[in-house]
PDB file of N, CA and C in Angstrom:
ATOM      1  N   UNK A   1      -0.346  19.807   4.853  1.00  0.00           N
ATOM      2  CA  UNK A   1      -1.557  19.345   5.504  1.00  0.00           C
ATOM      3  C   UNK A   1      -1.201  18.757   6.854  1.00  0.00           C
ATOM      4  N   UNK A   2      -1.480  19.329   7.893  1.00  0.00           N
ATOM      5  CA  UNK A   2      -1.630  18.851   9.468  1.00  0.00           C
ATOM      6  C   UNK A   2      -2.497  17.570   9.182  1.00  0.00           C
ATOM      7  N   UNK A   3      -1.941  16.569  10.117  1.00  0.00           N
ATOM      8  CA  UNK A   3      -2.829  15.325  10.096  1.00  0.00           C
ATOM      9  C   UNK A   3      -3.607  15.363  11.366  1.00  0.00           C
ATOM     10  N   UNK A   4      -4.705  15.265  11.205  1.00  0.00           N
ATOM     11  CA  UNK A   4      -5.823  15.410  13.030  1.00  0.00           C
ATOM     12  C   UNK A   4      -5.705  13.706  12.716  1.00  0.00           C
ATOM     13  N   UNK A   5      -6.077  13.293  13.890  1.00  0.00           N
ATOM     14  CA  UNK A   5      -6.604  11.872  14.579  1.00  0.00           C
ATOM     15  C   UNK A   5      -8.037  11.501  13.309  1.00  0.00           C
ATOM     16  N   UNK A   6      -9.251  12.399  13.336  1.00  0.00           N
ATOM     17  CA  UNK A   6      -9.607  12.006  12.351  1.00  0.00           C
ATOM     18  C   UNK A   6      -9.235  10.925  10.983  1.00  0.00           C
ATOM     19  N   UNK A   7      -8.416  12.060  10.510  1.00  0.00           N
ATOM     20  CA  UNK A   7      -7.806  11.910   9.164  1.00  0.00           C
ATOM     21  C   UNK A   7      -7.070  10.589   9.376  1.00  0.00           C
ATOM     22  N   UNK A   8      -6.174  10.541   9.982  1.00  0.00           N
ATOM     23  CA  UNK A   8      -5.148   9.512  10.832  1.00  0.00           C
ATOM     24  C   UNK A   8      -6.265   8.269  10.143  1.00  0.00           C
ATOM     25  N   UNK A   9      -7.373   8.044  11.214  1.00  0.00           N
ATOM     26  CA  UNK A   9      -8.617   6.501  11.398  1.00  0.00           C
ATOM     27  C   UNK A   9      -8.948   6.601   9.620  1.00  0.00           C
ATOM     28  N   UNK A  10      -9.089   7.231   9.277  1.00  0.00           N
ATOM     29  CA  UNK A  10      -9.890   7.453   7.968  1.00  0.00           C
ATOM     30  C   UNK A  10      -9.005   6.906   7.256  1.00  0.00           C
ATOM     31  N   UNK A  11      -7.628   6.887   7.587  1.00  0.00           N
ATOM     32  CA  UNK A  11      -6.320   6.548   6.148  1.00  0.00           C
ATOM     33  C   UNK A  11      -6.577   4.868   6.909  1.00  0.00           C
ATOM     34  N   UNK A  12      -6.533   4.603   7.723  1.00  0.00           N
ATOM     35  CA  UNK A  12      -6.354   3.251   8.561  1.00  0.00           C
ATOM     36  C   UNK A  12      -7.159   2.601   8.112  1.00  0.00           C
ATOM     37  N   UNK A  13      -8.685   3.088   8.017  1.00  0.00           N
ATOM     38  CA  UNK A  13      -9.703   2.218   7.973  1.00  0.00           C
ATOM     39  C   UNK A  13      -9.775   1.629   5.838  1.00  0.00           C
ATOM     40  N   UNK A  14      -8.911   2.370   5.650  1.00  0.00           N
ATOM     41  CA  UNK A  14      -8.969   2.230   3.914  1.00  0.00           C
ATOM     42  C   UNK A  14      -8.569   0.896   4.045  1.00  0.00           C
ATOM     43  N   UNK A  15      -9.216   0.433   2.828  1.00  0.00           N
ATOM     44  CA  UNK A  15      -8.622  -1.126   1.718  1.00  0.00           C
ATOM     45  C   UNK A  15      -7.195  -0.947   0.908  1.00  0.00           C
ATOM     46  N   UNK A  16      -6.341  -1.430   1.691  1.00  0.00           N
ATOM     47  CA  UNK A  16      -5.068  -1.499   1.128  1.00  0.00           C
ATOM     48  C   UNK A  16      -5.099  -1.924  -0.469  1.00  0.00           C
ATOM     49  N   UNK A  17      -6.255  -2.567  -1.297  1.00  0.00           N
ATOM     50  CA  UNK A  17      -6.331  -2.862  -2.688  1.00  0.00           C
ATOM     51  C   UNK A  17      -7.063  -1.839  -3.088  1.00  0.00           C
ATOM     52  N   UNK A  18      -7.902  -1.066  -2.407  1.00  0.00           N
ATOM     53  CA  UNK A  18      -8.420   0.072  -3.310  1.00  0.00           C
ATOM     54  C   UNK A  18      -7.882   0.764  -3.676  1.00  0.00           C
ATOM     55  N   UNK A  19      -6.774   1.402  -2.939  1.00  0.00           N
ATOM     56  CA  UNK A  19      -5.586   2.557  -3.320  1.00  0.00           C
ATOM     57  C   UNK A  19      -4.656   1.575  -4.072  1.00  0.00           C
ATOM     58  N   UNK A  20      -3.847   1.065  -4.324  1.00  0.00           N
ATOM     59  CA  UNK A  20      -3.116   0.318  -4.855  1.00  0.00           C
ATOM     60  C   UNK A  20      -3.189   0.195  -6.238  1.00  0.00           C
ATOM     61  N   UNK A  21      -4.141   0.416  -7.175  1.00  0.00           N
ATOM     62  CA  UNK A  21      -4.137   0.356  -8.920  1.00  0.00           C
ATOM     63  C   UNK A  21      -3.658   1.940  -9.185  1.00  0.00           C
ATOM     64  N   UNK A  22      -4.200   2.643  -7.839  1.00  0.00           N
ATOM     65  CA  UNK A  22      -3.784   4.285  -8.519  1.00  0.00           C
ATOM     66  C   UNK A  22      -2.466   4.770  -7.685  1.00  0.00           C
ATOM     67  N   UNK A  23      -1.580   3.737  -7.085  1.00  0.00           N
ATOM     68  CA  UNK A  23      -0.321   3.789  -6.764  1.00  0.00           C
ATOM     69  C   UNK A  23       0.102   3.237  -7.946  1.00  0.00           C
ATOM     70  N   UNK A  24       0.338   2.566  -8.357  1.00  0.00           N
ATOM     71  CA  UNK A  24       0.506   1.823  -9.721  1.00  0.00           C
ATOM     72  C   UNK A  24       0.187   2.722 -11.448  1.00  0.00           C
ATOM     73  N   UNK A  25      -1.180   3.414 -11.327  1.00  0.00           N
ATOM     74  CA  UNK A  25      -0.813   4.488 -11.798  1.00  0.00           C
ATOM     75  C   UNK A  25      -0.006   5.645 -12.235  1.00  0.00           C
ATOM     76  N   UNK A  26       0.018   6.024 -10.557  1.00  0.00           N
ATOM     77  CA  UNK A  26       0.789   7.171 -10.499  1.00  0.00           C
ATOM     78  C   UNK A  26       2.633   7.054 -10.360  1.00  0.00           C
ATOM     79  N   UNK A  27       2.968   5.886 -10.420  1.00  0.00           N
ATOM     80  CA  UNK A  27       4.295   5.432 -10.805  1.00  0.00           C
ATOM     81  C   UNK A  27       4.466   5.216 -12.279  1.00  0.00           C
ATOM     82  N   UNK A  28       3.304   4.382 -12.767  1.00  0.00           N
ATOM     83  CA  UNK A  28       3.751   4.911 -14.383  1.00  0.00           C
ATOM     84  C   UNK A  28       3.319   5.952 -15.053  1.00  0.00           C
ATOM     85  N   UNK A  29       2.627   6.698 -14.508  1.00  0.00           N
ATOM     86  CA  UNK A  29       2.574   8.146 -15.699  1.00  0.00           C
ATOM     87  C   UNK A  29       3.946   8.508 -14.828  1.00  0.00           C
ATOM     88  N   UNK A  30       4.581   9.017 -13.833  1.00  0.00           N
ATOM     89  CA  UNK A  30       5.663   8.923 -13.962  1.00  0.00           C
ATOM     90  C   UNK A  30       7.180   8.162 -14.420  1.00  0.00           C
ATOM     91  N   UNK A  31       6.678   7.532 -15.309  1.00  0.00           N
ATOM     92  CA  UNK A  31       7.728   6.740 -15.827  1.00  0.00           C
ATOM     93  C   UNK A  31       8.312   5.578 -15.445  1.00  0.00           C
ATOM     94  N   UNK A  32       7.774   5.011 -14.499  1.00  0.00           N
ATOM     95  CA  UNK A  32       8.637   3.810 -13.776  1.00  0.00           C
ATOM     96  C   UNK A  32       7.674   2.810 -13.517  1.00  0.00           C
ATOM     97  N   UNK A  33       7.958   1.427 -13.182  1.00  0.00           N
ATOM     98  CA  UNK A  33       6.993   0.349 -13.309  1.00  0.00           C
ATOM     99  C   UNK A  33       6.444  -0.136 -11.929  1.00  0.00           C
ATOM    100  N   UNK A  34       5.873  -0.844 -12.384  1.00  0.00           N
ATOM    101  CA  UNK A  34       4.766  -2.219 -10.996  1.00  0.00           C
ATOM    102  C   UNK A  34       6.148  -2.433 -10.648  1.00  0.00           C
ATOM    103  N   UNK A  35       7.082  -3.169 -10.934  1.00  0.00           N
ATOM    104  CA  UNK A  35       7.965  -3.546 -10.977  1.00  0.00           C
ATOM    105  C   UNK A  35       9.108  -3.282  -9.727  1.00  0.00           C
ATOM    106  N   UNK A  36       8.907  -1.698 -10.089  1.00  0.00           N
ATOM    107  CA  UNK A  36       9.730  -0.528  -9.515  1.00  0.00           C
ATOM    108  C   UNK A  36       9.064  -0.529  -8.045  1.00  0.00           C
ATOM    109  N   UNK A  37       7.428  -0.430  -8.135  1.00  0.00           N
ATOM    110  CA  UNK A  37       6.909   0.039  -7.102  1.00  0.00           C
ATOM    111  C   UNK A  37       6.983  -1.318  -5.710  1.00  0.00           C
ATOM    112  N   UNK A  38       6.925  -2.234  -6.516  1.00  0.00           N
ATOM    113  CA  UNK A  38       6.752  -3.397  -5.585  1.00  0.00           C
ATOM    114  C   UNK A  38       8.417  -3.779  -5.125  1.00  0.00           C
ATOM    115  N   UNK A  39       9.617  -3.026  -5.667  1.00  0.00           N
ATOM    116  CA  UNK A  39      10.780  -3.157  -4.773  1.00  0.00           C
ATOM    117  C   UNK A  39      11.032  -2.289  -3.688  1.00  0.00           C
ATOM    118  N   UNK A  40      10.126  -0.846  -3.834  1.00  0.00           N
ATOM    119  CA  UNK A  40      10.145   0.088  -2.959  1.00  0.00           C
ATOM    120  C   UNK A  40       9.093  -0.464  -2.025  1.00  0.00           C
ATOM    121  N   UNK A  41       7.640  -0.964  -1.795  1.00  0.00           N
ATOM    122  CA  UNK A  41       6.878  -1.750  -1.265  1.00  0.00           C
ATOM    123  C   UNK A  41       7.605  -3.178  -0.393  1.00  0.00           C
ATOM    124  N   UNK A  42       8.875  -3.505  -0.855  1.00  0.00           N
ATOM    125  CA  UNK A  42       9.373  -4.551  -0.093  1.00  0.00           C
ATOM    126  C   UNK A  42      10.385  -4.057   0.944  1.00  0.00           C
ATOM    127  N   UNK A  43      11.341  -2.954  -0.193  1.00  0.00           N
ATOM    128  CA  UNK A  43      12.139  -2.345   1.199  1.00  0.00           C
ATOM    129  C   UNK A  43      11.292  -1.876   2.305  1.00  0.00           C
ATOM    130  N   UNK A  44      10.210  -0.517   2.317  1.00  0.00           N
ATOM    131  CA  UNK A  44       9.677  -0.521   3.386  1.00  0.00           C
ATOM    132  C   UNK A  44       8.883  -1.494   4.413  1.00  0.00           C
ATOM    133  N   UNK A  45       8.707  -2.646   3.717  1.00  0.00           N
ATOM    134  CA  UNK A  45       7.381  -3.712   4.463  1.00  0.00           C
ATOM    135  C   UNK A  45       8.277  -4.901   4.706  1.00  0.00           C
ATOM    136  N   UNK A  46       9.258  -5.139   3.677  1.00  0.00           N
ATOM    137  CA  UNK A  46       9.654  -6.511   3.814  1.00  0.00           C
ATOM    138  C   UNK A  46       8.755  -7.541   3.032  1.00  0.00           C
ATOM    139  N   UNK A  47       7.475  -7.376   2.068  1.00  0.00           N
ATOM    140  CA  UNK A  47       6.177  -8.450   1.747  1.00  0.00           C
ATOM    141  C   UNK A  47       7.098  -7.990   0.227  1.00  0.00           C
ATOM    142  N   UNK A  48       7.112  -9.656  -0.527  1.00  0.00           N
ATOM    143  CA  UNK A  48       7.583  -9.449  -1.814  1.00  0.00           C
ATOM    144  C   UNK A  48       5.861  -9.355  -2.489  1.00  0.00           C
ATOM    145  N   UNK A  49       5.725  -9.271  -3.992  1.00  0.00           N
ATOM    146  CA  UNK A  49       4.845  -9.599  -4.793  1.00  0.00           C
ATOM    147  C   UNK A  49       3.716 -10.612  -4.484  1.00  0.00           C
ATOM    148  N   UNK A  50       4.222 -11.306  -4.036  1.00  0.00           N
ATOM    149  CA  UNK A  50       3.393 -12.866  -3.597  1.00  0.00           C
ATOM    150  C   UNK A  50       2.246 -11.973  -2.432  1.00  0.00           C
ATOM    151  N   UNK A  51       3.012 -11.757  -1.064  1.00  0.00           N
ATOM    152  CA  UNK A  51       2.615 -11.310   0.111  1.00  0.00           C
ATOM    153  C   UNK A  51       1.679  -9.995  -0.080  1.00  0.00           C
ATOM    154  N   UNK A  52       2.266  -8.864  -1.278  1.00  0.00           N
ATOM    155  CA  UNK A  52       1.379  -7.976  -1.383  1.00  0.00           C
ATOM    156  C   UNK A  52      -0.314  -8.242  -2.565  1.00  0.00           C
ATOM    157  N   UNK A  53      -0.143  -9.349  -3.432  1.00  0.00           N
ATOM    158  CA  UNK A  53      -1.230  -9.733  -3.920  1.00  0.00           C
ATOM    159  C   UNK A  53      -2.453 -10.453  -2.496  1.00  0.00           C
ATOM    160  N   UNK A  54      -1.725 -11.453  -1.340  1.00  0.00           N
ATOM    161  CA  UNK A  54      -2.273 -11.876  -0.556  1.00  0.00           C
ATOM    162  C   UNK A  54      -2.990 -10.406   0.187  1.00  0.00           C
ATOM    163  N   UNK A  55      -2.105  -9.914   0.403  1.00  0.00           N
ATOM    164  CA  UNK A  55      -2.813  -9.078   1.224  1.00  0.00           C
ATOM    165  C   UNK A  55      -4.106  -7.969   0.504  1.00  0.00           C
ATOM    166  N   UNK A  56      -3.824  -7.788  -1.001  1.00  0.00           N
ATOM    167  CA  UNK A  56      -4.785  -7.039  -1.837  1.00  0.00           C
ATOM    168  C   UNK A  56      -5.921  -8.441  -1.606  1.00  0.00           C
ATOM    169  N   UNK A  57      -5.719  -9.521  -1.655  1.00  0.00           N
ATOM    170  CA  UNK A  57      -6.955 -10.381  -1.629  1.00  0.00           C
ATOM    171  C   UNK A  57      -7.819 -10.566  -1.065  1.00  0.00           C
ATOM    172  N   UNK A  58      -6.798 -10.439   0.687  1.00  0.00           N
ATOM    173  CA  UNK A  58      -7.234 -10.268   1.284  1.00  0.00           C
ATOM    174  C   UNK A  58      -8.386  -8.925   2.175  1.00  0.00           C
ATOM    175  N   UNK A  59      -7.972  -8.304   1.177  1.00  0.00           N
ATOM    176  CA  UNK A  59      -9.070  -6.879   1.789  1.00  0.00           C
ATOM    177  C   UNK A  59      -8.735  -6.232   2.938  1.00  0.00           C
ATOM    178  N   UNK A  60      -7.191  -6.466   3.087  1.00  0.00           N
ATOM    179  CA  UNK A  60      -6.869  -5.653   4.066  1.00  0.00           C
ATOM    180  C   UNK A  60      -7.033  -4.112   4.136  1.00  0.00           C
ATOM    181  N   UNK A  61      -6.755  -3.646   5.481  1.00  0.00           N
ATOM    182  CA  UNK A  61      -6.599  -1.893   5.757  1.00  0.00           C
ATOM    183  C   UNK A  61      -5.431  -1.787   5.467  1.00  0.00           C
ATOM    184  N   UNK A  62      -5.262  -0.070   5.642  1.00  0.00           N
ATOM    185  CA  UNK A  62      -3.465  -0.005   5.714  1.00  0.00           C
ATOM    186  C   UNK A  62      -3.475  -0.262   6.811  1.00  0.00           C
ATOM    187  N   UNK A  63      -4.035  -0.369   7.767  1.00  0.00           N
ATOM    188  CA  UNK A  63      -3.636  -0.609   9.749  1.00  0.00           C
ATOM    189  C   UNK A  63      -3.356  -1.788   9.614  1.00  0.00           C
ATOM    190  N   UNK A  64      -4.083  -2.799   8.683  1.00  0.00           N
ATOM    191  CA  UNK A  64      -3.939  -4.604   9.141  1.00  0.00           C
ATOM    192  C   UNK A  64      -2.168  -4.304   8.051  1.00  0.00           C
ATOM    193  N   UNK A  65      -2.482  -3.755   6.844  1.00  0.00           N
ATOM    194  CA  UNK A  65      -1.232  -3.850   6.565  1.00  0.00           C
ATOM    195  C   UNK A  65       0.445  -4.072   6.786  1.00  0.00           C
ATOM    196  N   UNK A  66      -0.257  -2.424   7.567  1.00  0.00           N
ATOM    197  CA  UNK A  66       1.606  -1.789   8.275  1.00  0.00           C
ATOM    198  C   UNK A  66       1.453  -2.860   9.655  1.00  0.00           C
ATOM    199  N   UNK A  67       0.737  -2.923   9.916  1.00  0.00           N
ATOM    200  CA  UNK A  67       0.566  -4.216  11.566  1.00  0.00           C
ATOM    201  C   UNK A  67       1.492  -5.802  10.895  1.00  0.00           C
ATOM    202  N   UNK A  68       1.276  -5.858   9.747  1.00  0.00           N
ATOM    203  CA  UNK A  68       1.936  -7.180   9.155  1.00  0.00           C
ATOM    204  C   UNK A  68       3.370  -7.276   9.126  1.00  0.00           C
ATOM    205  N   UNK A  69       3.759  -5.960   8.733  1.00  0.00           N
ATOM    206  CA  UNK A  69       5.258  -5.780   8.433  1.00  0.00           C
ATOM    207  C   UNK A  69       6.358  -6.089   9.367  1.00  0.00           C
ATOM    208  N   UNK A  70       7.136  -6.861   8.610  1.00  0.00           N
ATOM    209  CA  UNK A  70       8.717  -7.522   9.682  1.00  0.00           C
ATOM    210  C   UNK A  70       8.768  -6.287  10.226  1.00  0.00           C
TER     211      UNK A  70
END
């Protein structure tokens, strides 16, 4: 899938907690945990558990998200 600018604003403008139960999902029907996902979530971002619940609370985008990251 080519990404247009469209598509691009459309992934940006999402709620970083809406996608997030079916990331969590889709790590355990593949076999591996919250656990798992939130050490791969820290290597790329640097936000432990604490920082990524704040930010699900907060109702962030992925734009305010990835904008947060060390």
């Amino acid at each position: 899938m080519k990404a247009t600018l469209e598509h691009n604003e459309r992934i940006a403008k999402m709620i970083f907690g809406s996608v997030y139960p079916h990331y969590v999902a889709k790590v355990e029907k593949k076999g591996r945990t919250k656990d798992e996902l939130h050490q791969v979530i820290e290597w790329l971002t640097g936000f432990d558990e604490t920082k990524i619940q704040e930010l699900i609370n907060e109702k962030v985008t992925f734009k305010a998200f990835f904008r947060e990251q060390r």
